[in-house]
PDB file of N, CA and C in Angstrom:
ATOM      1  N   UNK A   1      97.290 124.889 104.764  1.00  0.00           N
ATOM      2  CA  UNK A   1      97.344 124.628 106.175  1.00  0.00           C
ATOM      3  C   UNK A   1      95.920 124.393 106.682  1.00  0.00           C
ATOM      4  N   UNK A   2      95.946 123.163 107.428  1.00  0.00           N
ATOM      5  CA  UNK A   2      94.635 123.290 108.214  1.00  0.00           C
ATOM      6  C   UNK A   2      94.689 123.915 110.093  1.00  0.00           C
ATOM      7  N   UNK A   3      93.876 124.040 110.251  1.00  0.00           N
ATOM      8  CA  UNK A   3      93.463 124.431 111.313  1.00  0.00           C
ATOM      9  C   UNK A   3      92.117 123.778 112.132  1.00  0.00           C
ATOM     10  N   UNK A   4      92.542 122.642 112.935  1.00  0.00           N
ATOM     11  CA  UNK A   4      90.772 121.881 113.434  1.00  0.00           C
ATOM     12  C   UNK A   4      90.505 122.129 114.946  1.00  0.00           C
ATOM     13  N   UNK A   5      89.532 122.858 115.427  1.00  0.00           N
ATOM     14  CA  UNK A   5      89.043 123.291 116.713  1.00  0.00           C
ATOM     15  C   UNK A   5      87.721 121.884 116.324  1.00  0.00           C
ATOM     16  N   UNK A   6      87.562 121.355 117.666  1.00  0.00           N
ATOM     17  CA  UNK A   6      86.758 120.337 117.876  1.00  0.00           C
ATOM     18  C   UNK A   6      85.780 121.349 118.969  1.00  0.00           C
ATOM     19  N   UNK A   7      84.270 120.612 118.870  1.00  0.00           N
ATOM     20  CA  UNK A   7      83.592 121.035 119.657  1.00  0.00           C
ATOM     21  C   UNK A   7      83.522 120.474 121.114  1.00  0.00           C
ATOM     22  N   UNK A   8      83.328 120.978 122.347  1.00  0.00           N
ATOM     23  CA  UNK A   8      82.918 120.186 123.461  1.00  0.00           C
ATOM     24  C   UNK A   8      82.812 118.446 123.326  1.00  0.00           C
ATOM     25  N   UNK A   9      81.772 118.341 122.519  1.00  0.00           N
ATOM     26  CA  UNK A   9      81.269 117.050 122.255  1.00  0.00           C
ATOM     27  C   UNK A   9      81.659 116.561 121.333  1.00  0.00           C
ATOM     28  N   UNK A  10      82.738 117.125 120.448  1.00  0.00           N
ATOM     29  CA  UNK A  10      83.515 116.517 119.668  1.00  0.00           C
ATOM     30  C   UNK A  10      82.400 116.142 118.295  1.00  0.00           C
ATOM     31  N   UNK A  11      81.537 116.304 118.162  1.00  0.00           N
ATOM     32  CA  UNK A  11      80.807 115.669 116.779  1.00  0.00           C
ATOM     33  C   UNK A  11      80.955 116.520 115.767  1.00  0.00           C
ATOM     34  N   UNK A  12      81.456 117.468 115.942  1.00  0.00           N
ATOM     35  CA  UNK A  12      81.749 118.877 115.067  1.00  0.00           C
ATOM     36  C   UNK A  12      82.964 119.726 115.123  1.00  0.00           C
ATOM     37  N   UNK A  13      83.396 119.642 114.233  1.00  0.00           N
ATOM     38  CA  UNK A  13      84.698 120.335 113.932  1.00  0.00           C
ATOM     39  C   UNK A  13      84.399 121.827 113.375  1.00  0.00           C
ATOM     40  N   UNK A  14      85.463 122.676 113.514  1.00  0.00           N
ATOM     41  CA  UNK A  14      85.642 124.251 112.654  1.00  0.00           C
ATOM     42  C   UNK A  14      87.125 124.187 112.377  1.00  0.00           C
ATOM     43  N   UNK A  15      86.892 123.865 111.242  1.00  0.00           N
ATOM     44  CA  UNK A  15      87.965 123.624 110.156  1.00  0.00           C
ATOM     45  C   UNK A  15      89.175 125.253 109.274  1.00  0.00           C
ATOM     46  N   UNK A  16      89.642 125.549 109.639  1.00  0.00           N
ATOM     47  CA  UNK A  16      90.090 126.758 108.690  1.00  0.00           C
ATOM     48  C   UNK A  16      91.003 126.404 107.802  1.00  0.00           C
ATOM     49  N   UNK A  17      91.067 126.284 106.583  1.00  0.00           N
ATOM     50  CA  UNK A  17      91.655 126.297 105.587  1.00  0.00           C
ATOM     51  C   UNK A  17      92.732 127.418 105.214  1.00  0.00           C
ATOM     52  N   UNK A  18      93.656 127.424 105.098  1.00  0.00           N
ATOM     53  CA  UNK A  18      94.013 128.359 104.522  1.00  0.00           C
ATOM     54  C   UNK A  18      95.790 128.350 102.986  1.00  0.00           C
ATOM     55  N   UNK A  19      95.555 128.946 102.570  1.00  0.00           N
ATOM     56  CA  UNK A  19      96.419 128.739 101.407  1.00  0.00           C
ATOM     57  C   UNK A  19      97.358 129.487 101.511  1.00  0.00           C
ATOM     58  N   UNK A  20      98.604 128.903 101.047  1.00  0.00           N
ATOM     59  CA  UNK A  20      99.899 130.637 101.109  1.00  0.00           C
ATOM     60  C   UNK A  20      99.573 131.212  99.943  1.00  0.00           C
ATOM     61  N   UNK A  21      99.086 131.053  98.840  1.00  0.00           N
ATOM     62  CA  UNK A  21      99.040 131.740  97.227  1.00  0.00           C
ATOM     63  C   UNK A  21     100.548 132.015  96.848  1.00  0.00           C
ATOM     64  N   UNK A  22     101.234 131.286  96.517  1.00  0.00           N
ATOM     65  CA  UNK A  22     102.719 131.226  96.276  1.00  0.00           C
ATOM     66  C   UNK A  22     102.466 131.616  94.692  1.00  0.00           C
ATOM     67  N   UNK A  23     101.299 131.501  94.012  1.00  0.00           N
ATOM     68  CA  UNK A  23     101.163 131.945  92.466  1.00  0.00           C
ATOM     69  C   UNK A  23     100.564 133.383  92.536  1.00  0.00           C
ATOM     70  N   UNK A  24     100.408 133.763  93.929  1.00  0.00           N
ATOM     71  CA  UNK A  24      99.677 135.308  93.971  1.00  0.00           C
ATOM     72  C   UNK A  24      98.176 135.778  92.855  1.00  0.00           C
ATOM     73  N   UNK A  25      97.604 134.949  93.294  1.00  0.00           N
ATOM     74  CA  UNK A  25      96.473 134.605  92.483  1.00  0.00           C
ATOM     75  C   UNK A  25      95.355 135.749  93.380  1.00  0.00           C
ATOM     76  N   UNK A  26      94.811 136.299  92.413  1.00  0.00           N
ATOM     77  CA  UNK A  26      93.289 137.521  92.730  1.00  0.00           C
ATOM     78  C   UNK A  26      92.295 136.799  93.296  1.00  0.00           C
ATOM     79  N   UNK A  27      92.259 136.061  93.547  1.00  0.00           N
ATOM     80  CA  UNK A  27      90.545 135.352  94.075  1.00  0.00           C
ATOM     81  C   UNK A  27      90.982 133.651  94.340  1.00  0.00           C
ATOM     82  N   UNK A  28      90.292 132.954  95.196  1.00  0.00           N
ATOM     83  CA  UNK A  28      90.342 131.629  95.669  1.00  0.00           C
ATOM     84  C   UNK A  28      88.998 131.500  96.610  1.00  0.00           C
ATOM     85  N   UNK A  29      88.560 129.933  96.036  1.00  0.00           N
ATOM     86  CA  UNK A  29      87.302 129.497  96.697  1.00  0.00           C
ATOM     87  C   UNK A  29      87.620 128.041  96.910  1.00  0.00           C
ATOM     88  N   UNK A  30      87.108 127.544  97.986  1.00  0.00           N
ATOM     89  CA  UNK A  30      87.452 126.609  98.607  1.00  0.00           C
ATOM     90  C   UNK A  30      86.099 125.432  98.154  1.00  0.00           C
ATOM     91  N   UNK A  31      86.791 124.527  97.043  1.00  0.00           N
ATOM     92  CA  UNK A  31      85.413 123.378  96.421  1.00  0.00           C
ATOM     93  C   UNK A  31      85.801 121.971  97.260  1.00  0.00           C
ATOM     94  N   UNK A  32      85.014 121.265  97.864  1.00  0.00           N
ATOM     95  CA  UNK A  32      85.169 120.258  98.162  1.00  0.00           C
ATOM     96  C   UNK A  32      83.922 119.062  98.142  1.00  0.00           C
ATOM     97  N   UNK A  33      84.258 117.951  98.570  1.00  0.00           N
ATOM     98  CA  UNK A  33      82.771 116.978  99.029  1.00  0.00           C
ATOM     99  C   UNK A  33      81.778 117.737  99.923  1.00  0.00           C
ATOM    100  N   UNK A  34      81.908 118.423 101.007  1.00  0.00           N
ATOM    101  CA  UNK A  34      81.030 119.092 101.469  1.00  0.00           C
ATOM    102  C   UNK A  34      80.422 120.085 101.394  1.00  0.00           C
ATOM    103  N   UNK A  35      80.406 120.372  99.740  1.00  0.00           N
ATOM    104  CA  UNK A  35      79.936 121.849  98.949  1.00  0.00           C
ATOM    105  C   UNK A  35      80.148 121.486  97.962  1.00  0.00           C
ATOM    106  N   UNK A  36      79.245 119.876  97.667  1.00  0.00           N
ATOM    107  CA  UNK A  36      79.200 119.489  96.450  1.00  0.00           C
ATOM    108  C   UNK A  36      79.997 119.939  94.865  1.00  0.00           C
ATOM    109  N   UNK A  37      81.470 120.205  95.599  1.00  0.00           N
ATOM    110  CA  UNK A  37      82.548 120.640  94.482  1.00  0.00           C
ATOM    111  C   UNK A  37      81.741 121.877  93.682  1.00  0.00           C
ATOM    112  N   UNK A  38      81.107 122.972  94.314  1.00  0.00           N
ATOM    113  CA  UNK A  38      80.849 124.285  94.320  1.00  0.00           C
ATOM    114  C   UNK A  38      82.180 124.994  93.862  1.00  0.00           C
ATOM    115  N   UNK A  39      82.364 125.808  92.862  1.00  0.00           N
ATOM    116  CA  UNK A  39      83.493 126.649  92.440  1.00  0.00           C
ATOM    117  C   UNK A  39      82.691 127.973  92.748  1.00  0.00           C
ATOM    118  N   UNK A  40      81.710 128.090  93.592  1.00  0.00           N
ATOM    119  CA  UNK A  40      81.166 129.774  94.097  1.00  0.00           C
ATOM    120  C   UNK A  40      80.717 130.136  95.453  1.00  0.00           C
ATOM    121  N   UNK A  41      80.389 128.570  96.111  1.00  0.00           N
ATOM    122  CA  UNK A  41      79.641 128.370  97.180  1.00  0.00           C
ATOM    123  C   UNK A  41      80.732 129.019  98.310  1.00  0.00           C
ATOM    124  N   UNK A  42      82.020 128.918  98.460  1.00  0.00           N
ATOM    125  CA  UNK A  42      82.643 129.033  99.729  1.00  0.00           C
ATOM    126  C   UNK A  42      83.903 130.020  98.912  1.00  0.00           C
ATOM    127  N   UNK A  43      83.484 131.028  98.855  1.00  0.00           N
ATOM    128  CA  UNK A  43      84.660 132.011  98.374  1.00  0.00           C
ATOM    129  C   UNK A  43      85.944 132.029  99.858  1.00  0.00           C
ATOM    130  N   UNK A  44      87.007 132.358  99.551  1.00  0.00           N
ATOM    131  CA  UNK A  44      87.954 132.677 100.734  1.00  0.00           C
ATOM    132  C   UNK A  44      88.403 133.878 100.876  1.00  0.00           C
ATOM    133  N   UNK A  45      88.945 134.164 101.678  1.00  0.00           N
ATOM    134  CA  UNK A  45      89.062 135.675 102.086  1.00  0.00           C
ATOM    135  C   UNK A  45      90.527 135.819 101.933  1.00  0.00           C
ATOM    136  N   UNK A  46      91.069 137.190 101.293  1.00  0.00           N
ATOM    137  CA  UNK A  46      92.541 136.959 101.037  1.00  0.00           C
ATOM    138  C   UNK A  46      93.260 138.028 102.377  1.00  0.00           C
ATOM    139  N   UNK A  47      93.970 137.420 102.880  1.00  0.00           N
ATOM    140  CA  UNK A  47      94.746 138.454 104.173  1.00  0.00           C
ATOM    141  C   UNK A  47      96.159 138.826 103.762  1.00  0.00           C
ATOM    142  N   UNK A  48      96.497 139.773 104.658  1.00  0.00           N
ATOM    143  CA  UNK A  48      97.072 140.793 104.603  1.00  0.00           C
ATOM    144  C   UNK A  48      98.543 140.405 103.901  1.00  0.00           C
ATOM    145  N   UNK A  49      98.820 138.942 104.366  1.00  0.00           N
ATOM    146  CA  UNK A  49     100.076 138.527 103.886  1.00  0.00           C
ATOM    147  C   UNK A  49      99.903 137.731 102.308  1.00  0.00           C
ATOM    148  N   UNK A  50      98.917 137.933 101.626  1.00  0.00           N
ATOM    149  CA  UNK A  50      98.472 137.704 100.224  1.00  0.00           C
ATOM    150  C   UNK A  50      97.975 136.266 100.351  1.00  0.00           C
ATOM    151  N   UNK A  51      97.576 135.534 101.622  1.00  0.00           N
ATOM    152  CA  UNK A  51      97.450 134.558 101.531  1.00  0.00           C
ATOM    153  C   UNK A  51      95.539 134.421 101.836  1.00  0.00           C
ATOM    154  N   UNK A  52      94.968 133.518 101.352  1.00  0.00           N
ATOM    155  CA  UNK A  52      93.512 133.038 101.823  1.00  0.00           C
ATOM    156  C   UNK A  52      93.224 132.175 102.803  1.00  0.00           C
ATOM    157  N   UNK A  53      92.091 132.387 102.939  1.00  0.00           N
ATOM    158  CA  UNK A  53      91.362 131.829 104.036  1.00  0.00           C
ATOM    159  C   UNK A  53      90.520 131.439 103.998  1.00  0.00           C
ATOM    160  N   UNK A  54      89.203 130.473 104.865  1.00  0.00           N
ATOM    161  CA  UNK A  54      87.922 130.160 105.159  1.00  0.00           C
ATOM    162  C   UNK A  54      87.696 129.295 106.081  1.00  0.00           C
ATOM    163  N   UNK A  55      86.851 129.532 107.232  1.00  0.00           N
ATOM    164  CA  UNK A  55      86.354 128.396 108.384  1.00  0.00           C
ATOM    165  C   UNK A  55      85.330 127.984 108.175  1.00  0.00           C
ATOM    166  N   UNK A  56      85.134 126.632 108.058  1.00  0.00           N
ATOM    167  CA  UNK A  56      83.724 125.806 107.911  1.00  0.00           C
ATOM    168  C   UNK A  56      83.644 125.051 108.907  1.00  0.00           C
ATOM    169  N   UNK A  57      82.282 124.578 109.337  1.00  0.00           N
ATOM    170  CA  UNK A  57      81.796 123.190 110.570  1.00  0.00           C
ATOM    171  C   UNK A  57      81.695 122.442 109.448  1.00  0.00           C
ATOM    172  N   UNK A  58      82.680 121.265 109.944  1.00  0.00           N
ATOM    173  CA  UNK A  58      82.294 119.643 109.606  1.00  0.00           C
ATOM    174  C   UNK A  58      82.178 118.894 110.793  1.00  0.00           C
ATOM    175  N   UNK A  59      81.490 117.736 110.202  1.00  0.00           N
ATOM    176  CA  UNK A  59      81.163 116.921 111.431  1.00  0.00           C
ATOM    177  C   UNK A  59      82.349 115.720 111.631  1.00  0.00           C
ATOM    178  N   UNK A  60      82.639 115.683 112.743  1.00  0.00           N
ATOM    179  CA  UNK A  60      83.651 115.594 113.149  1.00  0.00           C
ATOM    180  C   UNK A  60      84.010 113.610 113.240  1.00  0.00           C
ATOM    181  N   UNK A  61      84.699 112.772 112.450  1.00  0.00           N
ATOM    182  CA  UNK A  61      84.965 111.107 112.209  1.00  0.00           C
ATOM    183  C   UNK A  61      84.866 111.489 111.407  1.00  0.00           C
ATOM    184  N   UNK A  62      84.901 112.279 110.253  1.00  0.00           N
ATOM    185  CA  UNK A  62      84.829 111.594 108.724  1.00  0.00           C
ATOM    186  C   UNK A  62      85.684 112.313 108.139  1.00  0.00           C
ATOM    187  N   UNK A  63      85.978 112.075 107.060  1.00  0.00           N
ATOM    188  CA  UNK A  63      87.469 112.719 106.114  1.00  0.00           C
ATOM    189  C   UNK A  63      86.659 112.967 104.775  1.00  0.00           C
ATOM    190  N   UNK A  64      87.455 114.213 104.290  1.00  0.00           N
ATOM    191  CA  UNK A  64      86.973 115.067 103.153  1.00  0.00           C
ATOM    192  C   UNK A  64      87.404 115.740 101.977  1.00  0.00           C
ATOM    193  N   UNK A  65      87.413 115.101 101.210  1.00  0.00           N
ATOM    194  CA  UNK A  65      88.219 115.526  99.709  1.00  0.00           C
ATOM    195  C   UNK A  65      88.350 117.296  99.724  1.00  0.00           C
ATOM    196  N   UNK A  66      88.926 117.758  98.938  1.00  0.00           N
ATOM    197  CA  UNK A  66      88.652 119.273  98.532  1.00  0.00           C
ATOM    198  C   UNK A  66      90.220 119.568  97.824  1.00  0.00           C
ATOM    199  N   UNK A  67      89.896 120.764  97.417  1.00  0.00           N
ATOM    200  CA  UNK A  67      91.134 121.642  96.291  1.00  0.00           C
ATOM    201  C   UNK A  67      90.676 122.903  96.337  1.00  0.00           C
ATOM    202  N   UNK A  68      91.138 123.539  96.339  1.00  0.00           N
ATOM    203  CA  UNK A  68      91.471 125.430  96.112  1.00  0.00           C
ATOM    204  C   UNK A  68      91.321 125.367  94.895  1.00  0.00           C
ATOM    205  N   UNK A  69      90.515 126.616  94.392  1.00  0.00           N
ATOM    206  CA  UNK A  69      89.846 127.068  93.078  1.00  0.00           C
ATOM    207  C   UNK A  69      90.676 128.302  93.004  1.00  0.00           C
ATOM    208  N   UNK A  70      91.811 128.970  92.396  1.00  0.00           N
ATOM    209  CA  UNK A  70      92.599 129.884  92.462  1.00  0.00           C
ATOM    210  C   UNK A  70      92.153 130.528  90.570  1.00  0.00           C
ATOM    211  N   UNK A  71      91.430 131.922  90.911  1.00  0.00           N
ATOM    212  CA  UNK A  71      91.406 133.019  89.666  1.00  0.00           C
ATOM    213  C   UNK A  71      90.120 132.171  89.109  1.00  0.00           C
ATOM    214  N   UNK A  72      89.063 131.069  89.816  1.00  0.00           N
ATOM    215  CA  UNK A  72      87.745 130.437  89.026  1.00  0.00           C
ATOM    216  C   UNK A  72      88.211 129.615  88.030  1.00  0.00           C
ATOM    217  N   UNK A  73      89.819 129.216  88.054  1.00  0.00           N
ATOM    218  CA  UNK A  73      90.032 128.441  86.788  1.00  0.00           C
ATOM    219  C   UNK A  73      91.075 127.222  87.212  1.00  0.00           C
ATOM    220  N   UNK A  74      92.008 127.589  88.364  1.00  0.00           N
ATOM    221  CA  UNK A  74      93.361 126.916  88.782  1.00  0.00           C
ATOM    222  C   UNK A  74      92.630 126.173  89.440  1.00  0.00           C
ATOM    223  N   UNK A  75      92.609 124.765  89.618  1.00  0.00           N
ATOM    224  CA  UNK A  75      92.803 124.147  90.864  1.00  0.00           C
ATOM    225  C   UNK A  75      93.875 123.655  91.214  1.00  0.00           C
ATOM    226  N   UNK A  76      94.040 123.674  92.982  1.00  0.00           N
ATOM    227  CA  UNK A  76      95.818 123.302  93.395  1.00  0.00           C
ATOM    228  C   UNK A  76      94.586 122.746  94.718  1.00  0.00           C
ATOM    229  N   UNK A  77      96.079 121.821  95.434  1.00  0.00           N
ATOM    230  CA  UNK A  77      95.803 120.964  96.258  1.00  0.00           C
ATOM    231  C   UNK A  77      96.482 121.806  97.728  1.00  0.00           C
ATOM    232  N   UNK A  78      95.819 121.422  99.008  1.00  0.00           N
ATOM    233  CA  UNK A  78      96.372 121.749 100.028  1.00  0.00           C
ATOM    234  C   UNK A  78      98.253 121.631 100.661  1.00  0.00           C
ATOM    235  N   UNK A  79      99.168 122.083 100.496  1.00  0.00           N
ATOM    236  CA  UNK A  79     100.401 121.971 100.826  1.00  0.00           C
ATOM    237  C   UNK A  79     100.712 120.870 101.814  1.00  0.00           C
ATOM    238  N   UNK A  80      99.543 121.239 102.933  1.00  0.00           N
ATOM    239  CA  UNK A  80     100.524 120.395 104.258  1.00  0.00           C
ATOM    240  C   UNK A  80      98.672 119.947 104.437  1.00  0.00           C
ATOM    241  N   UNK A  81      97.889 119.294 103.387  1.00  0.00           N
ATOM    242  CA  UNK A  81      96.775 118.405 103.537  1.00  0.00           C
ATOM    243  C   UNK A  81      97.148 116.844 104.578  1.00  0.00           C
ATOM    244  N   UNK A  82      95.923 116.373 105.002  1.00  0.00           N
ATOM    245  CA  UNK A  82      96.636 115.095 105.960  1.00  0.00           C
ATOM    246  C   UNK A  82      96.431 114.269 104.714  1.00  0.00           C
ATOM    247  N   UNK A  83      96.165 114.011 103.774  1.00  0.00           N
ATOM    248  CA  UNK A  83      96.844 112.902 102.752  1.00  0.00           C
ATOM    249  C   UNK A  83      96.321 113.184 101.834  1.00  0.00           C
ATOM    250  N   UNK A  84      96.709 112.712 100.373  1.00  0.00           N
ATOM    251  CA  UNK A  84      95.868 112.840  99.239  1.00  0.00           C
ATOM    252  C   UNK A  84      95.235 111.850  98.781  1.00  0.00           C
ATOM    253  N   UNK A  85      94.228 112.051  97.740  1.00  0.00           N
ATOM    254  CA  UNK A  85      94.172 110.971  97.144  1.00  0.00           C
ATOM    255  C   UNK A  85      93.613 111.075  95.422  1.00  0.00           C
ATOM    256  N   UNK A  86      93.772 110.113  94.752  1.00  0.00           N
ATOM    257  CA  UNK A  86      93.720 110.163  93.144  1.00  0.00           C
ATOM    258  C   UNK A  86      92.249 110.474  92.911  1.00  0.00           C
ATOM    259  N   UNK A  87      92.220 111.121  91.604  1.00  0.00           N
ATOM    260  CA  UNK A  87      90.291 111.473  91.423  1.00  0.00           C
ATOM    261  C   UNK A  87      90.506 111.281  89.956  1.00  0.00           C
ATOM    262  N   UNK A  88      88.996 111.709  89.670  1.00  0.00           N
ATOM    263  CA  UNK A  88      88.736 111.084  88.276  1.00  0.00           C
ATOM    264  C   UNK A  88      89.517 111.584  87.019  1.00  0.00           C
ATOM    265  N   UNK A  89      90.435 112.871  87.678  1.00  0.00           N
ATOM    266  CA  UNK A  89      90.830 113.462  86.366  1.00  0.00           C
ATOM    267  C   UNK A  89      92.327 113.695  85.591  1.00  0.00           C
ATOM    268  N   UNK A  90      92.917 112.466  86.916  1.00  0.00           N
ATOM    269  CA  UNK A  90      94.218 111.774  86.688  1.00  0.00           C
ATOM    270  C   UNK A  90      95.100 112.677  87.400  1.00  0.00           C
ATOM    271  N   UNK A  91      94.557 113.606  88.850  1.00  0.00           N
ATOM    272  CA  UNK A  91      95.377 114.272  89.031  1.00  0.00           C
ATOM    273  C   UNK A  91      94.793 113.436  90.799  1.00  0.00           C
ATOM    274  N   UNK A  92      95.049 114.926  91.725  1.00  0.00           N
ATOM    275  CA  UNK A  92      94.711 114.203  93.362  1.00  0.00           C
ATOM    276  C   UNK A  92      94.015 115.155  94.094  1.00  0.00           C
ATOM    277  N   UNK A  93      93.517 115.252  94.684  1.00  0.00           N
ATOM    278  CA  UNK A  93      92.834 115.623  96.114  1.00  0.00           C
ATOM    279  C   UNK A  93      93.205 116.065  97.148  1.00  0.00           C
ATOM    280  N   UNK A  94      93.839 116.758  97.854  1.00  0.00           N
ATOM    281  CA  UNK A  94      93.456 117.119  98.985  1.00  0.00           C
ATOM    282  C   UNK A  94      92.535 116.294 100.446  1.00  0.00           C
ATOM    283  N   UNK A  95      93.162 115.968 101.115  1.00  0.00           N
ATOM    284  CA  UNK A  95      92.394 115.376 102.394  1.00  0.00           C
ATOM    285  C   UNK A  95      92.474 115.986 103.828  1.00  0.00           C
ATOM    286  N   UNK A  96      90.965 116.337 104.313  1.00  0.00           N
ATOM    287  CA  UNK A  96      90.996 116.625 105.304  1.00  0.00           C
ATOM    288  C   UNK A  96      90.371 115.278 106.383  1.00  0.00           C
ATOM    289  N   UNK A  97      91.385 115.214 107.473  1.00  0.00           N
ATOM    290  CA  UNK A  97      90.597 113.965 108.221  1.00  0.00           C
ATOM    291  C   UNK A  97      90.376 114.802 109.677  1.00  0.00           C
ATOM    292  N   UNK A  98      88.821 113.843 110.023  1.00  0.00           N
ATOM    293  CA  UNK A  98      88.229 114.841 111.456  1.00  0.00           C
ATOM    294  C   UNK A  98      88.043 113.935 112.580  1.00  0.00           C
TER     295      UNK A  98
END
């Protein structure tokens, strides 16, 4: 699920991500284009209903690849992402558009 709060001036977004963990997975970090596909940089926070989380500022017209890093080893794609798209490793992406 996303979540996009725009700023006043609109050039900046706060984005919250969040995952249901339907595999009930111990740990999830959020890798995308804007954290140079980091598997450490943006850990997520797991809440109460076993699901994760994380809010980031992006700047707000541009659209942004990313995937959930589930246990440092799974990657899975956003459920209800605004579109996907194909990547180099014959699988897809995740899209966030701002």
């Amino acid at each position: 699920m996303l979540i996009k709060n725009y700023t006043k001036t609109k050039k900046k977004c706060r984005v919250t991500f969040k995952y249901p963990n339907q595999e009930h997975a111990g740990s999830a970090r959020l890798a995308g284009e804007f954290n140079h596909w980091s598997t450490t940089d943006t850990p997520m926070k797991r809440l109460k209903d076993g699901s994760f989380s994380v809010t980031i500022s992006l700047i707000a017209g541009c659209s942004y690849t990313f995937r959930y890093v589930l246990d440092e080893s799974i990657w899975v794609n956003d459920p209800e992402a605004d579109e996907y798209v194909a990547n180099e490793h014959g699988e897809t992406n995740s899209v966030v558009i701002l």
